[in-house]
Protein backbone atom coordinates (compact mmCIF):
# COMPACT_ATOMS: atom_id res chain seq x y z
CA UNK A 1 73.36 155.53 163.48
CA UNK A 2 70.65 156.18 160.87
CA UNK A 3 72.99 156.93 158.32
CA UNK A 4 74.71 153.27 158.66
CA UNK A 5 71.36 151.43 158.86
CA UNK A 6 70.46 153.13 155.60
CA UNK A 7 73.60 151.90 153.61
CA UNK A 8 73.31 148.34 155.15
CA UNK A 9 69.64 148.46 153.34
CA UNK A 10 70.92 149.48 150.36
CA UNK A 11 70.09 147.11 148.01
CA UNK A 12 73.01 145.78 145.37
CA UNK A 13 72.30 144.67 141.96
CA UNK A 14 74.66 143.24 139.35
CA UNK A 15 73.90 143.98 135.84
CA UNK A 16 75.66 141.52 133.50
CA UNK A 17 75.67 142.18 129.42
CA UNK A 18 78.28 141.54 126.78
CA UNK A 19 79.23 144.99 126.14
CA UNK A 20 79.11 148.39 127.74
CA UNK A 21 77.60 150.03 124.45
CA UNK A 22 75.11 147.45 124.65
CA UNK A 23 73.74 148.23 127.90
CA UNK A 24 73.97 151.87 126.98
CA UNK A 25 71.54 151.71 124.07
CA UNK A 26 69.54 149.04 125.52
CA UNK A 27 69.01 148.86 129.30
CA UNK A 28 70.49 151.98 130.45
CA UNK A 29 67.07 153.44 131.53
CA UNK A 30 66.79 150.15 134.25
CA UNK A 31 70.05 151.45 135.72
CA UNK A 32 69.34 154.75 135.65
CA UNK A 33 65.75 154.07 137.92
CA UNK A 34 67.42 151.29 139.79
CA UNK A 35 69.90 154.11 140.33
CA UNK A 36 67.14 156.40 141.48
CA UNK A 37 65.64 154.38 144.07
CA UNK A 38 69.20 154.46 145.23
CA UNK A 39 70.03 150.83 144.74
CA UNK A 40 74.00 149.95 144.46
CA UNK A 41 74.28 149.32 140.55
CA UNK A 42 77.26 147.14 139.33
CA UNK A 43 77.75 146.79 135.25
CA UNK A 44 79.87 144.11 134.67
CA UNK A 45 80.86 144.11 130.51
CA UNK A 46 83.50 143.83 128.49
CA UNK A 47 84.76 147.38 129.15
CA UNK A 48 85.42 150.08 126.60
CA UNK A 49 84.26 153.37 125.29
CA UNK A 50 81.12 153.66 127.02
CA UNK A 51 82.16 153.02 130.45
CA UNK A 52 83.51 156.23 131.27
CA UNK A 53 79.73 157.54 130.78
CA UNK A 54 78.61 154.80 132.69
CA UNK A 55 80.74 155.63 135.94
CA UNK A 56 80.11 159.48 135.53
CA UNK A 57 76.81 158.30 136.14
CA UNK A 58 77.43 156.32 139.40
CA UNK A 59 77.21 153.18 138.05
CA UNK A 60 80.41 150.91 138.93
CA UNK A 61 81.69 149.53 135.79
CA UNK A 62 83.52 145.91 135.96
CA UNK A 63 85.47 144.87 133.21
CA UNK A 64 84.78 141.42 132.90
CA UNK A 65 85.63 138.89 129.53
CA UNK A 66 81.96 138.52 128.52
CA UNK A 67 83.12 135.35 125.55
CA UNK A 68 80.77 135.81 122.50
CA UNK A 69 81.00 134.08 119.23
CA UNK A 70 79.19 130.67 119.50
CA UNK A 71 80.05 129.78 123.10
CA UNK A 72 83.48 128.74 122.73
CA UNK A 73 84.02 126.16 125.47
CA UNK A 74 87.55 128.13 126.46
CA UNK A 75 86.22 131.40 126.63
CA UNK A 76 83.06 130.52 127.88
CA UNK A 77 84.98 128.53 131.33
CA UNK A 78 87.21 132.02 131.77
CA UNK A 79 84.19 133.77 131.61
CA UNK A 80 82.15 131.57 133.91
CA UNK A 81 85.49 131.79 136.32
CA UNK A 82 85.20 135.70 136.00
CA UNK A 83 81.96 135.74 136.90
CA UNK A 84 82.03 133.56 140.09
CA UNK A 85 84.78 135.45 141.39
CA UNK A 86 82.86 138.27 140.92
CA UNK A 87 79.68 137.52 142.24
CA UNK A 88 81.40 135.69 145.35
CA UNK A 89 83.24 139.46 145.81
CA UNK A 90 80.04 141.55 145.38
CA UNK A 91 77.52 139.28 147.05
CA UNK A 92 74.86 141.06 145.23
CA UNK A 93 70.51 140.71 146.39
CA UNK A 94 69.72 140.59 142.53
CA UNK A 95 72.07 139.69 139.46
CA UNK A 96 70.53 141.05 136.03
CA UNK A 97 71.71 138.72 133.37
CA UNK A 98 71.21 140.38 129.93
CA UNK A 99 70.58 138.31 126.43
CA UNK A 100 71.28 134.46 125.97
CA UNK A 101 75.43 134.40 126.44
CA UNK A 102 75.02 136.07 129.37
CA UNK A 103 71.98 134.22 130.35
CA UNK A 104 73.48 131.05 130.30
CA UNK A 105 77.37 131.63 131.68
CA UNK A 106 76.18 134.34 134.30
CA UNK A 107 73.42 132.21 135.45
CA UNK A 108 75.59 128.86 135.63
CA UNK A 109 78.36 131.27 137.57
CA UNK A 110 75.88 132.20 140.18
CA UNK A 111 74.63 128.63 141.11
CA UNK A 112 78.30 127.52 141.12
CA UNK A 113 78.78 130.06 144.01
CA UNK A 114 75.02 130.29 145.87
CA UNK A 115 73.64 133.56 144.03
CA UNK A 116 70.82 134.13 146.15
CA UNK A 117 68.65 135.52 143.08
CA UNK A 118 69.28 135.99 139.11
CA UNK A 119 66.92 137.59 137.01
CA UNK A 120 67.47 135.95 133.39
CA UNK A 121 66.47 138.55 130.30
CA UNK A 122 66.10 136.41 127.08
CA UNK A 123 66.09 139.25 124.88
CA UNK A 124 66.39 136.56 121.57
CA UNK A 125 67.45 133.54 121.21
CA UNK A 126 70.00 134.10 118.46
CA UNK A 127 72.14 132.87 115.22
CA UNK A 128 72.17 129.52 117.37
CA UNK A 129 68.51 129.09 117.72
CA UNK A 130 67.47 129.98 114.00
CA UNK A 131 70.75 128.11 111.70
CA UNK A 132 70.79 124.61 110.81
CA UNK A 133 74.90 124.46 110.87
CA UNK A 134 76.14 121.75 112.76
CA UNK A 135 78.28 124.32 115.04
CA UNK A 136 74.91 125.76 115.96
CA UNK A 137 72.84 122.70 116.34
CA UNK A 138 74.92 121.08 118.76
CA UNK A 139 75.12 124.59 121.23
CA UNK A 140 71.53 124.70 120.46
CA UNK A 141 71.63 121.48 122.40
CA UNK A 142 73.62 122.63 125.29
CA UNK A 143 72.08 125.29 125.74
CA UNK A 144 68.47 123.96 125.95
CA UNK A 145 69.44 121.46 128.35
CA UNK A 146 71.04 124.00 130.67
CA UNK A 147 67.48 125.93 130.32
CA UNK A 148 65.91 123.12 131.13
CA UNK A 149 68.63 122.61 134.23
CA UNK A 150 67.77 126.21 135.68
CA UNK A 151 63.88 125.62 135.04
CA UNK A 152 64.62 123.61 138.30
CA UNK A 153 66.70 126.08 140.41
CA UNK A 154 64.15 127.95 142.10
CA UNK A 155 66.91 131.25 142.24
CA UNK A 156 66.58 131.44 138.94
CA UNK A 157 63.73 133.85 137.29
CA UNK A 158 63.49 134.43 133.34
CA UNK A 159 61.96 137.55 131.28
CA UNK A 160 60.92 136.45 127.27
CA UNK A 161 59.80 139.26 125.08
CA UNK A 162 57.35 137.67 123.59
CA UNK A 163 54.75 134.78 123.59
CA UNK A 164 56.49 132.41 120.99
CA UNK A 165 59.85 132.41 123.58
CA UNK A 166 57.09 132.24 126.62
CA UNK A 167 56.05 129.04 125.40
CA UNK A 168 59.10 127.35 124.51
CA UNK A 169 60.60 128.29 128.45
CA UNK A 170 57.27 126.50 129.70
CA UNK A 171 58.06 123.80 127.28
CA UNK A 172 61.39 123.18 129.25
CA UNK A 173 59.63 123.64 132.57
CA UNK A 174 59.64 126.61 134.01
CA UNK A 175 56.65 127.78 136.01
CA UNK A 176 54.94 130.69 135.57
CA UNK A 177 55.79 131.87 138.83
CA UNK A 178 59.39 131.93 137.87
CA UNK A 179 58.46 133.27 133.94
CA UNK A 180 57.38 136.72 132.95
CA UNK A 181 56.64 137.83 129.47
CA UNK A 182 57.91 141.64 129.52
CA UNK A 183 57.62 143.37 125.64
CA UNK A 184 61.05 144.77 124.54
CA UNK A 185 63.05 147.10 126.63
CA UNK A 186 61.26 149.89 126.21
CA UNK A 187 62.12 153.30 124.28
CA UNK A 188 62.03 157.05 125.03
CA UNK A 189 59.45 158.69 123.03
CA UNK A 190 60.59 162.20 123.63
CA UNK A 191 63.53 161.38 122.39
CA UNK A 192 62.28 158.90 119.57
CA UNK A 193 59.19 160.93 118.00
CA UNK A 194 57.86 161.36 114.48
CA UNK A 195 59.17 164.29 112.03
CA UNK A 196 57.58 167.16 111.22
CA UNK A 197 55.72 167.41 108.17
CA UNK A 198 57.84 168.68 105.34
CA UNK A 199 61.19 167.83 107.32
CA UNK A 200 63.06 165.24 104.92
CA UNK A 201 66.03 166.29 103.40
CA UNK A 202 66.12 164.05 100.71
CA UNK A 203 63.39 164.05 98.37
CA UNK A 204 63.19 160.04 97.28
CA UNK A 205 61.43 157.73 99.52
CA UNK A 206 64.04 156.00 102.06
CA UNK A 207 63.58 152.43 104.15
CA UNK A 208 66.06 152.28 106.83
CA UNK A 209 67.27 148.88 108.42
CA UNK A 210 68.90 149.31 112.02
CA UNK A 211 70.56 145.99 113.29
CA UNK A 212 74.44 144.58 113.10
CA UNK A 213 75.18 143.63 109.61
CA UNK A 214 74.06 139.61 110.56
CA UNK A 215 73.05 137.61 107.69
CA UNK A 216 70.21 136.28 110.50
CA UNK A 217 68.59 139.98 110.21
CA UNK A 218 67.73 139.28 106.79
CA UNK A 219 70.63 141.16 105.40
CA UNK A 220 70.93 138.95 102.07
CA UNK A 221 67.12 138.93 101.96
CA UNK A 222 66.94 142.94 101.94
CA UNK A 223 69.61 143.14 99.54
CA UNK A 224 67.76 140.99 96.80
CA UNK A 225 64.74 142.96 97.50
CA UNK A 226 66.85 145.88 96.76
CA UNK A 227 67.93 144.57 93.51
CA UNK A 228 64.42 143.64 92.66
CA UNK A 229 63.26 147.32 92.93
CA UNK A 230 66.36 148.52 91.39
CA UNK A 231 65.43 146.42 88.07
CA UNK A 232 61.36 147.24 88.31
CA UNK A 233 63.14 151.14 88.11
CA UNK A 234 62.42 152.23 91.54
CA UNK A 235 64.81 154.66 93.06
CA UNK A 236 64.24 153.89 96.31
CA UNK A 237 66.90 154.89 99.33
CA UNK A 238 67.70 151.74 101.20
CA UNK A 239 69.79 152.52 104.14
CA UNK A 240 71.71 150.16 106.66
CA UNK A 241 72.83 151.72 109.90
CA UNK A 242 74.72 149.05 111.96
CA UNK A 243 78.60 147.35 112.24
CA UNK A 244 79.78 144.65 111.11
CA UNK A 245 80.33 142.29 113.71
CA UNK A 246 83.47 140.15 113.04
CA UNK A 247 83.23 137.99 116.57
CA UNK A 248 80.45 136.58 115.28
CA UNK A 249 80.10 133.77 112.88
CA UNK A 250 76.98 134.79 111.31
CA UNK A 251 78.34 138.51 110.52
CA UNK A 252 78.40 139.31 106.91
CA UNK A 253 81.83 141.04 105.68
CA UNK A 254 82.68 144.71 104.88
CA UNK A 255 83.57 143.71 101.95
CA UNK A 256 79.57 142.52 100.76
CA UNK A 257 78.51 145.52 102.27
CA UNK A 258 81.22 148.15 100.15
CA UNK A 259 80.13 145.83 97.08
CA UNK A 260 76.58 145.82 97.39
CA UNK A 261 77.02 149.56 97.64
CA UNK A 262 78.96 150.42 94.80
CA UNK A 263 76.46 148.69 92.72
CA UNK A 264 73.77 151.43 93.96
CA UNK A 265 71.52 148.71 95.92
CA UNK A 266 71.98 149.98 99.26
CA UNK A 267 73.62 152.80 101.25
CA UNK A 268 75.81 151.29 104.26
CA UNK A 269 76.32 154.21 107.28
CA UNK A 270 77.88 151.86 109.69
CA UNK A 271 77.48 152.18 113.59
CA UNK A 272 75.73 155.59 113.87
CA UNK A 273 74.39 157.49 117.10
CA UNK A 274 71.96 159.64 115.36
CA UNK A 275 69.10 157.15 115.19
CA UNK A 276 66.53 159.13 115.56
CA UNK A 277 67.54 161.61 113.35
CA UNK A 278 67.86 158.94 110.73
CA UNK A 279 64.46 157.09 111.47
CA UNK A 280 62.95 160.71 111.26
CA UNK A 281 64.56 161.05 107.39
CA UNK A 282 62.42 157.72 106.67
CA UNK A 283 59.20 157.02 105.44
CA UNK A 284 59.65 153.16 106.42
CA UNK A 285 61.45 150.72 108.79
CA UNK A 286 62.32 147.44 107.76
CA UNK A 287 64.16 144.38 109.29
CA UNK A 288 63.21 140.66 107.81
CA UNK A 289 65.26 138.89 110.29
CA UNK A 290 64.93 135.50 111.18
CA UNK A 291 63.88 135.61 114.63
CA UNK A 292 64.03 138.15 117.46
CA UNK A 293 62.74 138.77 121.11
CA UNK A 294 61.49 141.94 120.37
CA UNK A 295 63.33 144.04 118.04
CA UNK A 296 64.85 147.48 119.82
CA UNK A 297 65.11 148.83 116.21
CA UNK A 298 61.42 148.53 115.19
CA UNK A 299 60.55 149.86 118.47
CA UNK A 300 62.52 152.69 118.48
CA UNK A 301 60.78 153.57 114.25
CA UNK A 302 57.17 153.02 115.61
CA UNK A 303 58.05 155.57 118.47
CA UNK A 304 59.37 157.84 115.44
CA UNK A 305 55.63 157.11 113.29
CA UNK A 306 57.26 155.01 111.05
CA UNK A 307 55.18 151.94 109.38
CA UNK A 308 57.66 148.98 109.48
CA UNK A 309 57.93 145.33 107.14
CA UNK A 310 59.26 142.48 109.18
CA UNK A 311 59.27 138.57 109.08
CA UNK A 312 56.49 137.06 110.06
CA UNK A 313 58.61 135.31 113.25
CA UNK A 314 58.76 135.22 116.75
CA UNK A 315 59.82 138.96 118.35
CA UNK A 316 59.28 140.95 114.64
CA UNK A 317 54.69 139.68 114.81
CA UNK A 318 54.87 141.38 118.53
CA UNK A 319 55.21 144.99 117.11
CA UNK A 320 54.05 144.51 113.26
CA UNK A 321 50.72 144.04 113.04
CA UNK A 322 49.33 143.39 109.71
CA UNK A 323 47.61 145.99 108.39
CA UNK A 324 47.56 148.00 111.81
CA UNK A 325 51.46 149.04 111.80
CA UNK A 326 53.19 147.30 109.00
CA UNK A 327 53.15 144.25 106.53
CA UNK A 328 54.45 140.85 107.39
CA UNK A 329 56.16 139.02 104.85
CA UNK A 330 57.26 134.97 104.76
CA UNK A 331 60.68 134.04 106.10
CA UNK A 332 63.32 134.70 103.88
CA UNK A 333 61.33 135.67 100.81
CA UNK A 334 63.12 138.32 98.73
CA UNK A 335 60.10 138.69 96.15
CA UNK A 336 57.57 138.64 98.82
CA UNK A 337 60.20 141.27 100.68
CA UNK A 338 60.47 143.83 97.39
CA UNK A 339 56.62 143.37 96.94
CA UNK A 340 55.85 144.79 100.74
CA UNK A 341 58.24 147.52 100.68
CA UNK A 342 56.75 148.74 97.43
CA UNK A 343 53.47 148.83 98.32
CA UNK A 344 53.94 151.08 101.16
CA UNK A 345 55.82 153.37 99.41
CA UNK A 346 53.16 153.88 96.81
CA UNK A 347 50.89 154.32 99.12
CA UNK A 348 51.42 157.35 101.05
CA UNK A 349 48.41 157.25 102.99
CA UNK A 350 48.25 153.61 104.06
CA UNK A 351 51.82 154.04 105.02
CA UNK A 352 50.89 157.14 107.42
CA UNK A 353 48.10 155.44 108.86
CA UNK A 354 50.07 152.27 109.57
CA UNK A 355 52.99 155.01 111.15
CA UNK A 356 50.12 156.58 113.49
CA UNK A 357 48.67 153.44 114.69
CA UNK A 358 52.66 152.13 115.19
CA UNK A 359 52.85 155.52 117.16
CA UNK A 360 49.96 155.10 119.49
CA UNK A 361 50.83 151.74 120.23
CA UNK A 362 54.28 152.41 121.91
CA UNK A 363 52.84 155.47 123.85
CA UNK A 364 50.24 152.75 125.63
CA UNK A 365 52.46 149.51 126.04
CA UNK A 366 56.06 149.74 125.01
CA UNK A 367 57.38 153.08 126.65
CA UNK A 368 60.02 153.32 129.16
CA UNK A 369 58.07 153.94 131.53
CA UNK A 370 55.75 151.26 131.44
CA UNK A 371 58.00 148.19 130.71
CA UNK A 372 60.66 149.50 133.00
CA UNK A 373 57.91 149.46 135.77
CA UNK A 374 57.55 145.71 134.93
CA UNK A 375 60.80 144.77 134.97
CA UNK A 376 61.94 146.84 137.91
CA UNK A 377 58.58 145.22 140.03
CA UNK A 378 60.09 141.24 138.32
CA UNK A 379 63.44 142.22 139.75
CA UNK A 380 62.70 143.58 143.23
CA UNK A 381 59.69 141.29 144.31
CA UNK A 382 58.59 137.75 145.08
CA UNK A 383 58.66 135.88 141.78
CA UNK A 384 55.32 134.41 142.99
CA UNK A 385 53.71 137.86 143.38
CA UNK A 386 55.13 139.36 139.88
CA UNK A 387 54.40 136.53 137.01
CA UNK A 388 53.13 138.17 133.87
CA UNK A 389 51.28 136.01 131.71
CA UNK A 390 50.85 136.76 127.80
CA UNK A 391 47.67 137.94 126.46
CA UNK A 392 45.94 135.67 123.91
CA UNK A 393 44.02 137.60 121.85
């Protein structure tokens, strides 16, 4: 008899992301906890390579058609069809909707068919939020408007990663007991730590970018700061680690990236699962993207010491601070770009000071352990009883 009551209490959650590799690198220490405390975890994904891993460790893997590339209205109803059917099947307590696509199809999904609770991570708002295209204006538009819709749904509960996304949420009215500002996704910092001294390979200094090869992540940007350097003589390593993302319409092609190399500006390593390892060859992080929640890549190079240059935008000014862990530099400014990268590099000690302080700051506020706390306490209690206002400092 006790053994049944304890099962019926088990609680269910339903994790929804685009892709299994996604939740892998991203949210996979949530599952794991919420596996833990011995909740019922469901992953539904477009289903590949990871989910194997996933299952071995007892998480049930769904293979649902998560559309991506620009909300096309097609995909985006099969997906929202998908997703009610699945939701109606599982009945979970909590569905975990992960980044905007998912966001805004999972969420719609559950109100179509009663969801009694969806926790909504905006993790970024994406190519659609930052380009002036006329593709991504007008889903800019549908998409705020069904923001503004599930400000009114009181099942509905959002995460933003950092103040800039806070504000624009309360702008299209959600309360504050329904809105929680939660900073990035957190990192391992066992596993993501700073090199020992002496322990580079490679002699010549090396900044490493870490992001999909997306034209909004500043690729173009980075690669005329390149050149820049390149003429002013400096031999500088510039590494990018990431895919090319063909399903999406802001991805830059392989065949940039194979030119840009051949001409010496930039070393291209593709999708790589030695992060760490690579960050811990670096003496600086860089990413000048256009706008981000707050950037998993940055996060994991101040775990590994590294000082970091970043936009001065939403997501990228929550984890460089100037002068305290990196340099900020204006929006799509090459010069201004090639100018900040050099300066740290010529200055080895600024650079190691701004890599400490980057250090220290993850080990007090940006660990696993502290933001998964948060978000596990946002998903499993009252929303009332769990709003987490940003600081203003």
């Amino acid at each position: 008899m006790q053994q049944t009551v304890s099962v019926k209490q088990r609680r269910k959650l339903l994790i929804v992301c685009a892709e299994d590799w996604s939740f892998v690198s991203h949210r996979i220490g949530l599952g794991r906890a919420a596996l833990v405390r011995g909740d019922d975890v469901v992953v539904a994904c477009n289903a590949n390579e990871a989910a194997a891993q996933l299952r071995a460790e007892g998480f049930r893997v769904v293979d649902v058609p998560i559309a991506r590339g620009g909300l096309s209205p097609l995909k985006s109803l099969k997906t929202i069809k998908a997703l009610a059917c699945l939701i109606r099947r599982e009945n979970p307590d909590v569905i975990v909707n992960i980044a905007i696509q998912c966001v805004v199809l999972s969420a719609f999904a559950g109100l179509l068919v009663g969801a009694r609770r969806s926790v909504n991570m905006v993790t970024g708002l994406g190519f659609m939020f930052v380009s002036n295209g006329r593709k991504a204006r007008l889903v800019r538009s549908v998409v705020s408007v069904l923001l503004w819709l599930y400000a009114r749904c009181k099942s509905i509960h959002v995460i933003v990663q950092n103040e800039d996304d806070f504000t624009l949420m309360r702008r299209l009215g959600f309360r504050e007991s329904r809105l929680s500002l939660i900073r990035g996704s957190g990192v391992d910092v066992s596993q993501f730590s700073p090199s020992a001294a002496g322990a580079k390979s490679d002699p010549r200094k090396t900044a490493i970018f870490v992001a999909r090869m997306l034209w909004s992540k500043g690729l173009a940007e980075l690669v005329e700061a390149a050149r820049i350097l390149k003429d002013r003589g400096q031999d500088y390593r510039i590494l990018l680690v990431g895919d090319a993302d063909p399903a999406n319409p802001d991805s830059a092609d392989e065949a940039n990236l194979v030119a840009w190399q051949s001409e010496g500006l930039i070393e291209w390593l593709g999708k790589r699962r030695d992060i760490a390892d690579l960050l811990r060859q670096s003496d600086l992080a860089v990413l000048p993207s256009w706008r981000e929640g707050l950037p998993k890549s940055l996060l994991e190079a101040a775990a590994c010491g590294l000082a970091m240059v970043a936009t001065d935008v939403p997501g990228c000014r929550e984890i460089v601070k100037q002068d305290q862990t990196g340099l900020l530099v204006p929006l799509r400014d090459a010069p201004a770009l090639a100018n900040a990268i050099e300066t740290l590099m010529e200055d080895d000690a600024k650079r190691l000071e701004l890599g400490r302080n980057a250090r220290t700051m993850v080990e007090r506020e940006l660990c696993d352990a502290v933001i998964i706390r948060k978000t596990l306490d946002v998903i499993t209690c009252e929303p009332s009883s769990v709003s987490v206002a940003p600081s203003r400092s």
